[in-house]
C-alpha atoms as a PDB file:
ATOM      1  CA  UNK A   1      78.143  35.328  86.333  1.00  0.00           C
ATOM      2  CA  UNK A   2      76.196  32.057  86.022  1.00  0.00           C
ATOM      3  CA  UNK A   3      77.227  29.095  85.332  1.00  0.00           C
ATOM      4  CA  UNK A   4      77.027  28.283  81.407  1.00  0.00           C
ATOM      5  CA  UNK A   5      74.140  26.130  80.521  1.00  0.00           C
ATOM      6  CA  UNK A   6      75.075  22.544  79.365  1.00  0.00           C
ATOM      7  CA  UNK A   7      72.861  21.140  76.730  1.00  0.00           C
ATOM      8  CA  UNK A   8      72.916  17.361  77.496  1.00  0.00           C
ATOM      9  CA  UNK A   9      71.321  14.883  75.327  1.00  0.00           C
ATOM     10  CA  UNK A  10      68.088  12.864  76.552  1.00  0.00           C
ATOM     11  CA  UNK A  11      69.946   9.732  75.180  1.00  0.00           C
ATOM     12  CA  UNK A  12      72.174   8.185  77.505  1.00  0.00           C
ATOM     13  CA  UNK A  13      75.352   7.216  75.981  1.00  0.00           C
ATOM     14  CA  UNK A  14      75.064   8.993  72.783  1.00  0.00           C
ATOM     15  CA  UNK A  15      78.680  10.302  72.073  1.00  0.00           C
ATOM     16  CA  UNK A  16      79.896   6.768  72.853  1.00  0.00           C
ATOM     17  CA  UNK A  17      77.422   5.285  70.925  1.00  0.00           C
ATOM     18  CA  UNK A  18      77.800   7.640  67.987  1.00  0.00           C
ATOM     19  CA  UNK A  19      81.609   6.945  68.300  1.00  0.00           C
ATOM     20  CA  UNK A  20      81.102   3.381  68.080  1.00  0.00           C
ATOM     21  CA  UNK A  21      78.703   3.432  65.399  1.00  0.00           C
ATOM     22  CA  UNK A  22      80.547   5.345  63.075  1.00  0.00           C
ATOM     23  CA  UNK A  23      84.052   3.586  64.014  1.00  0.00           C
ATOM     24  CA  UNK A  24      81.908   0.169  62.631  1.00  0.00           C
ATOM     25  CA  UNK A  25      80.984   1.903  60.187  1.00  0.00           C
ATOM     26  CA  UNK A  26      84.299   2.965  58.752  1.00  0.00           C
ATOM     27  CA  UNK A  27      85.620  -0.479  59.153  1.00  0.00           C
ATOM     28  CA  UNK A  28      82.833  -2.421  57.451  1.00  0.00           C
ATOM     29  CA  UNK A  29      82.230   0.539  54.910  1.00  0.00           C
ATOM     30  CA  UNK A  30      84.174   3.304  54.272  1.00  0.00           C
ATOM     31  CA  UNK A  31      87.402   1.745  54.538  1.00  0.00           C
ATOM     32  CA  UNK A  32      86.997  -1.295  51.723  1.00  0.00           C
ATOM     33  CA  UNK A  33      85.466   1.494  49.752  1.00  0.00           C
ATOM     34  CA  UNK A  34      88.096   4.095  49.983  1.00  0.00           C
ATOM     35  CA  UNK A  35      91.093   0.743  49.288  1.00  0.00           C
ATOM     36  CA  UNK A  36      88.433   0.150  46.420  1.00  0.00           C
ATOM     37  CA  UNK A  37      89.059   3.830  45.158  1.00  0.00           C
ATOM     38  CA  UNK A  38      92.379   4.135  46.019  1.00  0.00           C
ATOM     39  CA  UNK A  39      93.586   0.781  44.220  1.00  0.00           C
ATOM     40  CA  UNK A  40      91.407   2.455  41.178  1.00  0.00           C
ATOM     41  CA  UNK A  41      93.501   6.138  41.433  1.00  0.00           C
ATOM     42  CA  UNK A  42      96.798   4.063  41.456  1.00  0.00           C
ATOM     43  CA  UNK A  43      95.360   2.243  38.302  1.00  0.00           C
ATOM     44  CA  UNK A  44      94.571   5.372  36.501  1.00  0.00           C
ATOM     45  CA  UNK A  45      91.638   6.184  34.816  1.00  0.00           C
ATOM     46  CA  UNK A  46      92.921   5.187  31.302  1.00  0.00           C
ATOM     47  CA  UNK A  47      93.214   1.768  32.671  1.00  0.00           C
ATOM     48  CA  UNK A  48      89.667   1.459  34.475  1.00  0.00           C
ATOM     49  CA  UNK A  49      88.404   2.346  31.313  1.00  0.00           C
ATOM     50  CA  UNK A  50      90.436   0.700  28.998  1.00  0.00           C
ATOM     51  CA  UNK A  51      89.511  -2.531  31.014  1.00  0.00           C
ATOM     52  CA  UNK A  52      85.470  -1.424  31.163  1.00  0.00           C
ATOM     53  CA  UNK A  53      85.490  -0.753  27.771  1.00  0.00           C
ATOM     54  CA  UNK A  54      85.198  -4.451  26.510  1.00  0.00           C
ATOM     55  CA  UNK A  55      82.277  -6.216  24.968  1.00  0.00           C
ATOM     56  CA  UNK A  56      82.521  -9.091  27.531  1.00  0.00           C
ATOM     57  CA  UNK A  57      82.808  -6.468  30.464  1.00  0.00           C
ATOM     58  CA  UNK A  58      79.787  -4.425  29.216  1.00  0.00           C
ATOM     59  CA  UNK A  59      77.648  -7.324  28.491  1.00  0.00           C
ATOM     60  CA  UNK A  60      78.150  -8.789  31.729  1.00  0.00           C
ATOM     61  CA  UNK A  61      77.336  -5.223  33.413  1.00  0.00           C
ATOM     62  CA  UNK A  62      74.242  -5.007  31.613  1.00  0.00           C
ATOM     63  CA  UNK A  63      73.087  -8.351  31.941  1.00  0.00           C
ATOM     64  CA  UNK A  64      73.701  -7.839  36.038  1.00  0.00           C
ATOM     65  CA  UNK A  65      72.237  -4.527  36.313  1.00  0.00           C
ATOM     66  CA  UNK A  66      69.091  -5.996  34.075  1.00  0.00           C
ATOM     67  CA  UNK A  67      68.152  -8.634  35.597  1.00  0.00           C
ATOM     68  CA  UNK A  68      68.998  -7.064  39.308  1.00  0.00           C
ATOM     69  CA  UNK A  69      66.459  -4.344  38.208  1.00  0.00           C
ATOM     70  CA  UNK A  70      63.469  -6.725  36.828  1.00  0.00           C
ATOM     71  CA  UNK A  71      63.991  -8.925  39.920  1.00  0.00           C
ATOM     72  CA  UNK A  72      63.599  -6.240  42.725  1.00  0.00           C
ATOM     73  CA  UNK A  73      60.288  -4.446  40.585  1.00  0.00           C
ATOM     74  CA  UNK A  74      59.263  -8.292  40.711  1.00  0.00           C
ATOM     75  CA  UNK A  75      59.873  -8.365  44.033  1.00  0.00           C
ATOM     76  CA  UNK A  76      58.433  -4.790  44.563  1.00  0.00           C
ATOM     77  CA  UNK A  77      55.069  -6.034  43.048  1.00  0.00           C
ATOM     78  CA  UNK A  78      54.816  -9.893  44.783  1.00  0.00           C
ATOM     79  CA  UNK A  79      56.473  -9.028  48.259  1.00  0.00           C
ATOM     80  CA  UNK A  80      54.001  -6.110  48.958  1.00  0.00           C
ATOM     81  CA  UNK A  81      51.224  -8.497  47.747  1.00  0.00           C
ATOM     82  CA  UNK A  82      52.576 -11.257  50.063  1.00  0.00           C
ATOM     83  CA  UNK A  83      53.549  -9.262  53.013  1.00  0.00           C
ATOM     84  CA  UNK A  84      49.243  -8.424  52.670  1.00  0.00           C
ATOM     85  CA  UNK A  85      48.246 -11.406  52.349  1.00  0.00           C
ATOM     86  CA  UNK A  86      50.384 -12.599  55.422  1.00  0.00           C
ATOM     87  CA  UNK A  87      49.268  -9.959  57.529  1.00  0.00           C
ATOM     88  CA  UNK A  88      45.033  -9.340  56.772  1.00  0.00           C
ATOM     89  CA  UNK A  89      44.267 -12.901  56.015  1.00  0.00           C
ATOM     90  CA  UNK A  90      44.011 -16.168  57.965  1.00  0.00           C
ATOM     91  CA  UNK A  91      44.698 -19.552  55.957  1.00  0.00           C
ATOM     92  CA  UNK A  92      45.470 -23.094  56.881  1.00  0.00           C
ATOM     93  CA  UNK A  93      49.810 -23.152  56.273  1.00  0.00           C
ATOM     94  CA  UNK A  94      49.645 -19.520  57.119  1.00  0.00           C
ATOM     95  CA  UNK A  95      52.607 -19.613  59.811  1.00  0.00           C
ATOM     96  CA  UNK A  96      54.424 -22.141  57.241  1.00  0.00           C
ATOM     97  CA  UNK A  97      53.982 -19.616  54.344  1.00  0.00           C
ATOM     98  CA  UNK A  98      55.702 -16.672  56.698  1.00  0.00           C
ATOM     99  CA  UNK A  99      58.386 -18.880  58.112  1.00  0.00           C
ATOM    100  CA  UNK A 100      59.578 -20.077  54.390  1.00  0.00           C
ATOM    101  CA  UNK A 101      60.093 -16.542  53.503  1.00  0.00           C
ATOM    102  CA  UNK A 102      63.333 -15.895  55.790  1.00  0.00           C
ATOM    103  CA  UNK A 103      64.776 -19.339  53.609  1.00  0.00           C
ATOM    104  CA  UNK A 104      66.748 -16.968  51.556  1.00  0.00           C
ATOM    105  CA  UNK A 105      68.192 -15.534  54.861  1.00  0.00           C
ATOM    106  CA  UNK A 106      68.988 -19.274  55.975  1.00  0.00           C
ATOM    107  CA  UNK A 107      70.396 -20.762  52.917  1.00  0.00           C
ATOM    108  CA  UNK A 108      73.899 -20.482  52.420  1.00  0.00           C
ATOM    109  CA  UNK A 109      73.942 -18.849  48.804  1.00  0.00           C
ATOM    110  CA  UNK A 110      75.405 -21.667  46.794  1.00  0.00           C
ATOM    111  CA  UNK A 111      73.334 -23.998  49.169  1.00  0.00           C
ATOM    112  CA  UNK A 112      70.132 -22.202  47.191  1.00  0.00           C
ATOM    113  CA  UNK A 113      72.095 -22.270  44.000  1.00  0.00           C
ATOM    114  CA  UNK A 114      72.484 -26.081  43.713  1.00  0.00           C
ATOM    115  CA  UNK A 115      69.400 -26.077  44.807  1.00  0.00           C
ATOM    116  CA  UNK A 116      67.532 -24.166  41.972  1.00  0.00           C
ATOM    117  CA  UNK A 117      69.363 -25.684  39.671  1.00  0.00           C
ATOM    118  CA  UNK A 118      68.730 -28.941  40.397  1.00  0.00           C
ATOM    119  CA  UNK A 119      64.760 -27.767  40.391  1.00  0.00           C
ATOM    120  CA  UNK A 120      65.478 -25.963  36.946  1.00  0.00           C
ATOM    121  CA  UNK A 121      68.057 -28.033  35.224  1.00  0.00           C
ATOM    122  CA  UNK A 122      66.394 -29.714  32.093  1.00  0.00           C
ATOM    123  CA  UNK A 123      66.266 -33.350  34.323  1.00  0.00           C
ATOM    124  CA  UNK A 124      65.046 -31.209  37.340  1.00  0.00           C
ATOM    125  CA  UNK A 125      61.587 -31.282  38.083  1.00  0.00           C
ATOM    126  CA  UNK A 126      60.372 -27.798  37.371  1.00  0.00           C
ATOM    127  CA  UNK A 127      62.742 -28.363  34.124  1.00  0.00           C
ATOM    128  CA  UNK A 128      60.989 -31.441  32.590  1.00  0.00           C
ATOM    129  CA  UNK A 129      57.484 -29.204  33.151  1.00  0.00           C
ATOM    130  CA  UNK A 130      59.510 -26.602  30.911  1.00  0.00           C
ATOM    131  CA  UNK A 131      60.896 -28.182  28.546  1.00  0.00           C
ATOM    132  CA  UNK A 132      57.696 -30.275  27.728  1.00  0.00           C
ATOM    133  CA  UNK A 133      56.826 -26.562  26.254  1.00  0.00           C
ATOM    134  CA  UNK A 134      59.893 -26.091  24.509  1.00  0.00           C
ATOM    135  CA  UNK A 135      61.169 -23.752  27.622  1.00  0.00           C
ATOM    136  CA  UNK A 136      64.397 -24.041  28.825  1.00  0.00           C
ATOM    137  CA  UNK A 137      65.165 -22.255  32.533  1.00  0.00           C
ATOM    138  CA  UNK A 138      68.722 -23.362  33.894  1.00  0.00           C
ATOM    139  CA  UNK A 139      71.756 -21.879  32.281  1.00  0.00           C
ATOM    140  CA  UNK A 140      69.700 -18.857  30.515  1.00  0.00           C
ATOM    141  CA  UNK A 141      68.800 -15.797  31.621  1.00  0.00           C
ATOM    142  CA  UNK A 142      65.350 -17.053  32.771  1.00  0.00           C
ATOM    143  CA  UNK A 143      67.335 -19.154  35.930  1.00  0.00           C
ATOM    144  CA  UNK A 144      69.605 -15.808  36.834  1.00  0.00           C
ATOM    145  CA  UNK A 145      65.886 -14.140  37.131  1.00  0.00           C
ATOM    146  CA  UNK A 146      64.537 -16.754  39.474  1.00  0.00           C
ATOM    147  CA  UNK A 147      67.700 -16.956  41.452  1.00  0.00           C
ATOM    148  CA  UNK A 148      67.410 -13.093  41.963  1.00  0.00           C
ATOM    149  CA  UNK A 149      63.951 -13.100  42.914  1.00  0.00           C
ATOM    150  CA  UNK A 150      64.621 -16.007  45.492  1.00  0.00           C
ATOM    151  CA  UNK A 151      67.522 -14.004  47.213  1.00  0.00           C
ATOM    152  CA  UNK A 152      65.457 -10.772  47.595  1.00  0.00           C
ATOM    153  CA  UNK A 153      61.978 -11.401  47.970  1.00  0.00           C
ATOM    154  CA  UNK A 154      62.440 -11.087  51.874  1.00  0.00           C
ATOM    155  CA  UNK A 155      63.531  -7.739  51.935  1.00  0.00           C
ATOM    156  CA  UNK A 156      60.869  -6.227  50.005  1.00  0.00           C
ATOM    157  CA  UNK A 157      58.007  -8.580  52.451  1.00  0.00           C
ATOM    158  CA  UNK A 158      60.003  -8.020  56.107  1.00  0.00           C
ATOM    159  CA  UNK A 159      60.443  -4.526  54.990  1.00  0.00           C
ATOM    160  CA  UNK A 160      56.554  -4.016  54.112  1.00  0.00           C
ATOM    161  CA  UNK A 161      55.243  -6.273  56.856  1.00  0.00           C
ATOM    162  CA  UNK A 162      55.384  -4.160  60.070  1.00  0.00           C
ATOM    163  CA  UNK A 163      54.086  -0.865  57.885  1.00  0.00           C
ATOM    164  CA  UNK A 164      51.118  -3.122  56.725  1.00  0.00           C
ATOM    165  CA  UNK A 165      50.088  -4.367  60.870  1.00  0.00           C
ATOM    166  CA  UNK A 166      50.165  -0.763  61.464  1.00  0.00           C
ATOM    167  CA  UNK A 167      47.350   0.333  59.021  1.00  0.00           C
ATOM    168  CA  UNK A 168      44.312  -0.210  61.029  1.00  0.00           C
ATOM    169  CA  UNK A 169      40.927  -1.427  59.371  1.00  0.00           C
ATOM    170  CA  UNK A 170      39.442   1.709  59.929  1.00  0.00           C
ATOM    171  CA  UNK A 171      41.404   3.864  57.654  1.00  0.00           C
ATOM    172  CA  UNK A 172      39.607   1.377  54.728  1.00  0.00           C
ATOM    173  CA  UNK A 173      36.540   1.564  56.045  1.00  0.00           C
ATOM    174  CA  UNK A 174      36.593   5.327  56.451  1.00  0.00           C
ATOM    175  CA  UNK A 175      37.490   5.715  52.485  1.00  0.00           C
ATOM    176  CA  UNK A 176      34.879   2.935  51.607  1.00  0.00           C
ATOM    177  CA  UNK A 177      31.891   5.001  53.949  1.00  0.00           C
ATOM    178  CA  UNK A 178      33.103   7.821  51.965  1.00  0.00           C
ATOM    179  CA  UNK A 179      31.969   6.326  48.616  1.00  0.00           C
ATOM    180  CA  UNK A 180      35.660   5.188  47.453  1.00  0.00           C
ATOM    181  CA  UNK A 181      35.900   2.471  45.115  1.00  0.00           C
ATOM    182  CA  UNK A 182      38.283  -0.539  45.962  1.00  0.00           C
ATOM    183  CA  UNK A 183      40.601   0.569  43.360  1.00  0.00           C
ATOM    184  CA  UNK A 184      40.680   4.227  44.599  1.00  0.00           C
ATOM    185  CA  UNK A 185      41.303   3.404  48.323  1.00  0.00           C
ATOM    186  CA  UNK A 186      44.278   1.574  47.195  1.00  0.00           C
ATOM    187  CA  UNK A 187      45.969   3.923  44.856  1.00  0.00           C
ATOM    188  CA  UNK A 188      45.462   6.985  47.236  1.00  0.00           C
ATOM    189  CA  UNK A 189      44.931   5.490  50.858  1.00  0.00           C
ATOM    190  CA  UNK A 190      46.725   2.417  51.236  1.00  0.00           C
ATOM    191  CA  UNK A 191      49.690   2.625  48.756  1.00  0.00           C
ATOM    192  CA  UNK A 192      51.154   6.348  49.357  1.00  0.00           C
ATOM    193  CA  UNK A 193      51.473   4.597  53.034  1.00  0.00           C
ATOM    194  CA  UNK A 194      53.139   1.853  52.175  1.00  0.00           C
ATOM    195  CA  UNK A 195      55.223   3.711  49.463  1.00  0.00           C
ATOM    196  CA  UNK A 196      58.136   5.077  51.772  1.00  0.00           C
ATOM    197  CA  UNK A 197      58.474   1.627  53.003  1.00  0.00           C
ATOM    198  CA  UNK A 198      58.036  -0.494  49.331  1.00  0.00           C
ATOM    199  CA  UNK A 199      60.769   1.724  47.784  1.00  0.00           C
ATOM    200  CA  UNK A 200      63.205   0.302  50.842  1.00  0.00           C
ATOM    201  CA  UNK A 201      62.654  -2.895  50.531  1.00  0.00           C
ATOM    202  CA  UNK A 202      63.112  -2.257  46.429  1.00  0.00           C
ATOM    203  CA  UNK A 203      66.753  -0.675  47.039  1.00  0.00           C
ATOM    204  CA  UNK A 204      67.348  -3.218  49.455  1.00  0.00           C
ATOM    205  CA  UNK A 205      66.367  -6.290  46.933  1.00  0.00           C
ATOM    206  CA  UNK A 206      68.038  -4.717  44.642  1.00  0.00           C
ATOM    207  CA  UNK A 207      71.255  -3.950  46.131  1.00  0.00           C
ATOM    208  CA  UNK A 208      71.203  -7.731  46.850  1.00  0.00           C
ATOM    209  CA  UNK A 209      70.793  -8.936  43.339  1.00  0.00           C
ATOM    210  CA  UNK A 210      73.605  -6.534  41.930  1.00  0.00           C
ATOM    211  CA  UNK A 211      75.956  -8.213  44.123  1.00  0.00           C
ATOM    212  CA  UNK A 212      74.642 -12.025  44.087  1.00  0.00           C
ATOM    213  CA  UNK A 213      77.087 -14.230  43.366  1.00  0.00           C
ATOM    214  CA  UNK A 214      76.844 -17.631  45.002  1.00  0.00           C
ATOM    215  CA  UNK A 215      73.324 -18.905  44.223  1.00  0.00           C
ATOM    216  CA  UNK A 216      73.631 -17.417  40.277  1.00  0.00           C
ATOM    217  CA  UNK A 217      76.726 -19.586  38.796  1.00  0.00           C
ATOM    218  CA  UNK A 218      75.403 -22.806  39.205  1.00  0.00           C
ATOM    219  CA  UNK A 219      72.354 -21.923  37.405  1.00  0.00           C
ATOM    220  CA  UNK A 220      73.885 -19.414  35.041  1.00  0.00           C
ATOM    221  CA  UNK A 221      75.829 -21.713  33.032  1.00  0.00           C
ATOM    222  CA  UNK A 222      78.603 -18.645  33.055  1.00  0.00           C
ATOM    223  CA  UNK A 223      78.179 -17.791  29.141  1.00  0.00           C
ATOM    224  CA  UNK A 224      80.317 -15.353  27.974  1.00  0.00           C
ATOM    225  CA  UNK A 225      78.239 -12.382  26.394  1.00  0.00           C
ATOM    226  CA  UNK A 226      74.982 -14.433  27.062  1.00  0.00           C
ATOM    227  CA  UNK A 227      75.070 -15.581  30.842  1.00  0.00           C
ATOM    228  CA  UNK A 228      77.773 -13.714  32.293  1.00  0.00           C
ATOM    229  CA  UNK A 229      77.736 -11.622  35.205  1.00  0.00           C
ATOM    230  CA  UNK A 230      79.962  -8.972  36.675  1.00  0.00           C
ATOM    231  CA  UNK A 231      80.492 -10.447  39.965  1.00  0.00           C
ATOM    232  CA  UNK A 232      81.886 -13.462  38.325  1.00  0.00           C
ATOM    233  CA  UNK A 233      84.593 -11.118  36.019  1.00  0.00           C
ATOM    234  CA  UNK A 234      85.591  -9.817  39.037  1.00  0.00           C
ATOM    235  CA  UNK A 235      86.056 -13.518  40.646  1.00  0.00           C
ATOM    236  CA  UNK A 236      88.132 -14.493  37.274  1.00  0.00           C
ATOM    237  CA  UNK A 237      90.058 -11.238  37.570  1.00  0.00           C
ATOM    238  CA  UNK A 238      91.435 -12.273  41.057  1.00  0.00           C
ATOM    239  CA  UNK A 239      92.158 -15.753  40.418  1.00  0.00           C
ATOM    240  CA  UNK A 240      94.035 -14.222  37.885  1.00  0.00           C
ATOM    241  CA  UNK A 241      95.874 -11.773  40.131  1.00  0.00           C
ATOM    242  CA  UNK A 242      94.815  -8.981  37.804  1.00  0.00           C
ATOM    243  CA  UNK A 243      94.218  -6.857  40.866  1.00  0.00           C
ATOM    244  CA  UNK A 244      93.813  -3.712  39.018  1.00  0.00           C
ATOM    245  CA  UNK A 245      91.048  -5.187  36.303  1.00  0.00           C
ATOM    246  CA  UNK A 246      89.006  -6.605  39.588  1.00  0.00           C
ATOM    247  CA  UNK A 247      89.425  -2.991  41.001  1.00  0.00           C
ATOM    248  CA  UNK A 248      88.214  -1.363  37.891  1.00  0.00           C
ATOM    249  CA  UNK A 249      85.101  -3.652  37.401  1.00  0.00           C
ATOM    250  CA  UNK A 250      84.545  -3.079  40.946  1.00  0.00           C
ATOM    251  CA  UNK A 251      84.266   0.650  40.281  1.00  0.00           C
ATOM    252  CA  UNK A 252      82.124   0.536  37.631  1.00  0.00           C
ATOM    253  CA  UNK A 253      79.695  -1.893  39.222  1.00  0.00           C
ATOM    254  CA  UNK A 254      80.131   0.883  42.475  1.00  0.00           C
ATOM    255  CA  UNK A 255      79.336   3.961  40.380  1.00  0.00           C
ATOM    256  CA  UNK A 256      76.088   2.597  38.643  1.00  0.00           C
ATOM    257  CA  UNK A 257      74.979   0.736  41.808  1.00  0.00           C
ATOM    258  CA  UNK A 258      75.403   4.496  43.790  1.00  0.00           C
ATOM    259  CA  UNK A 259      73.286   5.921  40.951  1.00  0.00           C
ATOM    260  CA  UNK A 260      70.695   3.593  41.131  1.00  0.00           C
ATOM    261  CA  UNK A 261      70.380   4.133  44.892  1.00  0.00           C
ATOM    262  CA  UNK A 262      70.537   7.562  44.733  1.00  0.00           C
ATOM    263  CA  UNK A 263      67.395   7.548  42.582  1.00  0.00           C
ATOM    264  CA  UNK A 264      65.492   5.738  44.791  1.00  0.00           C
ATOM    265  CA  UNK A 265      66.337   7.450  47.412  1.00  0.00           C
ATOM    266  CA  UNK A 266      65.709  11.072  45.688  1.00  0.00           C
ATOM    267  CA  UNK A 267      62.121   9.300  44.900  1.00  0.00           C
ATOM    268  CA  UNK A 268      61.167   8.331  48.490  1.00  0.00           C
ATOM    269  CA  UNK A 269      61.952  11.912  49.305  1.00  0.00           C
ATOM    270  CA  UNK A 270      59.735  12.911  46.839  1.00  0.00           C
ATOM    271  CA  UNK A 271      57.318  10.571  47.970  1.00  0.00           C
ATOM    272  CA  UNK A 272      56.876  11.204  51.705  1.00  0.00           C
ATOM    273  CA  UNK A 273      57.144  14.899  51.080  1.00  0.00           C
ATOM    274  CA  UNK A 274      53.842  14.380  48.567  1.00  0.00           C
ATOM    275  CA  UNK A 275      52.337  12.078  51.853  1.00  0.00           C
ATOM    276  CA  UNK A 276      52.947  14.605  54.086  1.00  0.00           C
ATOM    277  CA  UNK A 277      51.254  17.194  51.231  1.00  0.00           C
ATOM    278  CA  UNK A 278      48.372  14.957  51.432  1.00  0.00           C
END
């Protein structure tokens, strides 16, 4: 008898990278997740919801969740516009304009927080322009909005930005030769392409915003049932040493955050299985 036939993978090093990917893995993810869950069980689930089920804890859930959600479809909208612009058109400050979008990345968070609010703040400069129309920015909901959109515009833009050099000229030209308005080339050429890609950097921002912390107190003003947001419960929980309240906010914020992302995600299935249809 022969010898048996060894199947060997055409990646060198792939068990030992595998190993060390998911051993990373565990110790960055699954294992403050599963201590996350496991301070929860010990809690009970009478006490995660006994301490969910608040006004203050619910309005400060909603308001992150909101917010998160407006600012990444802003971002969906603008960084897919900008990553466009960046890439098909040549302008004087071009190279400026592309640099100042990795700022976010840069910036320490509370760094950008002063920052906007000093911009926003009623004496800030942006502020004065506001309130001149009766508009105030800082310390309402209005600043948490910009503060989110700051923080995850460059996910949506770096995500979009490779996918956009990679649709060649042509493929608009071909459409347009083919009697295509402007219009229809975009809705069913260029945008089921960059769909797969959009709906990334969406989760992405979004994931972001939901867990923003640093750059949203300063300009919050931290409002109980107005301004509020769950990250900063959680914050007050531990300086409290209420361990198991932190834990259960934590869960909640977990569970809707999974269910979010698991929507998007069920959606870019559904939308490169209707690209590869097409």
């Amino acid at each position: 008898m022969g010898k048996p036939l060894i199947h060997r993978s055409p990646m060198p090093g792939l068990g030992l990278s595998m190993g060390i990917t998911l051993t990373m893995l565990s110790l960055v993810v699954l294992l403050p997740i599963g201590a996350l869950l496991l301070k929860g069980a010990s809690y009970g689930l009478a006490g995660i919801w006994e301490t969910v089920n608040r006004d203050r804890v619910w309005a400060a859930l909603f308001l992150s969740f909101h917010l998160s959600l407006l600012a990444a479809l802003f971002n969906l909208v603008f960084g897919l516009l900008l990553a466009w612009v960046l890439v098909r058109y040549r302008f004087p400050g071009r190279r400026i304009l592309d640099a100042a979008v990795d700022l976010p990345f840069a910036l320490p968070t509370a760094v950008a927080g002063i920052s906007l609010t000093a911009l926003y703040a009623p004496n800030g400069f942006f502020g004065q322009i506001a309130a001149e129309i009766g508009w105030k920015i800082a310390y309402t909901q209005w600043g948490i909005f910009i503060a989110l959109v700051f923080v995850g515009l460059p996910f949506v833009t770096r995500t979009v930005q490779p996918v956009v050099e990679e649709i060649e000229r042509e493929v608009e030209e071909a459409s347009a030769s083919l009697g295509a308005s402007r219009l229809h080339t975009i809705r069913h050429v260029i945008l089921p392409m960059l769909s797969p890609a959009a709906l990334t950097g969406f989760a992405l921002a979004l994931a972001r915003a939901v867990g923003e912390y640093g750059s949203v107190i300063f300009i919050a003003g931290n409002i109980p049932l107005v301004t509020e947001i769950a990250p900063l419960l959680i914050i007050i929980q531990l300086e409290e040493f209420n361990y198991d309240a932190a834990a259960a906010i934590g869960i909640a914020m977990l569970l809707i955050s999974f269910a979010m992302l698991l929507a998007i995600n069920l959606i870019q299935v559904w939308s490169r299985r209707r690209i590869g249809y097409v």
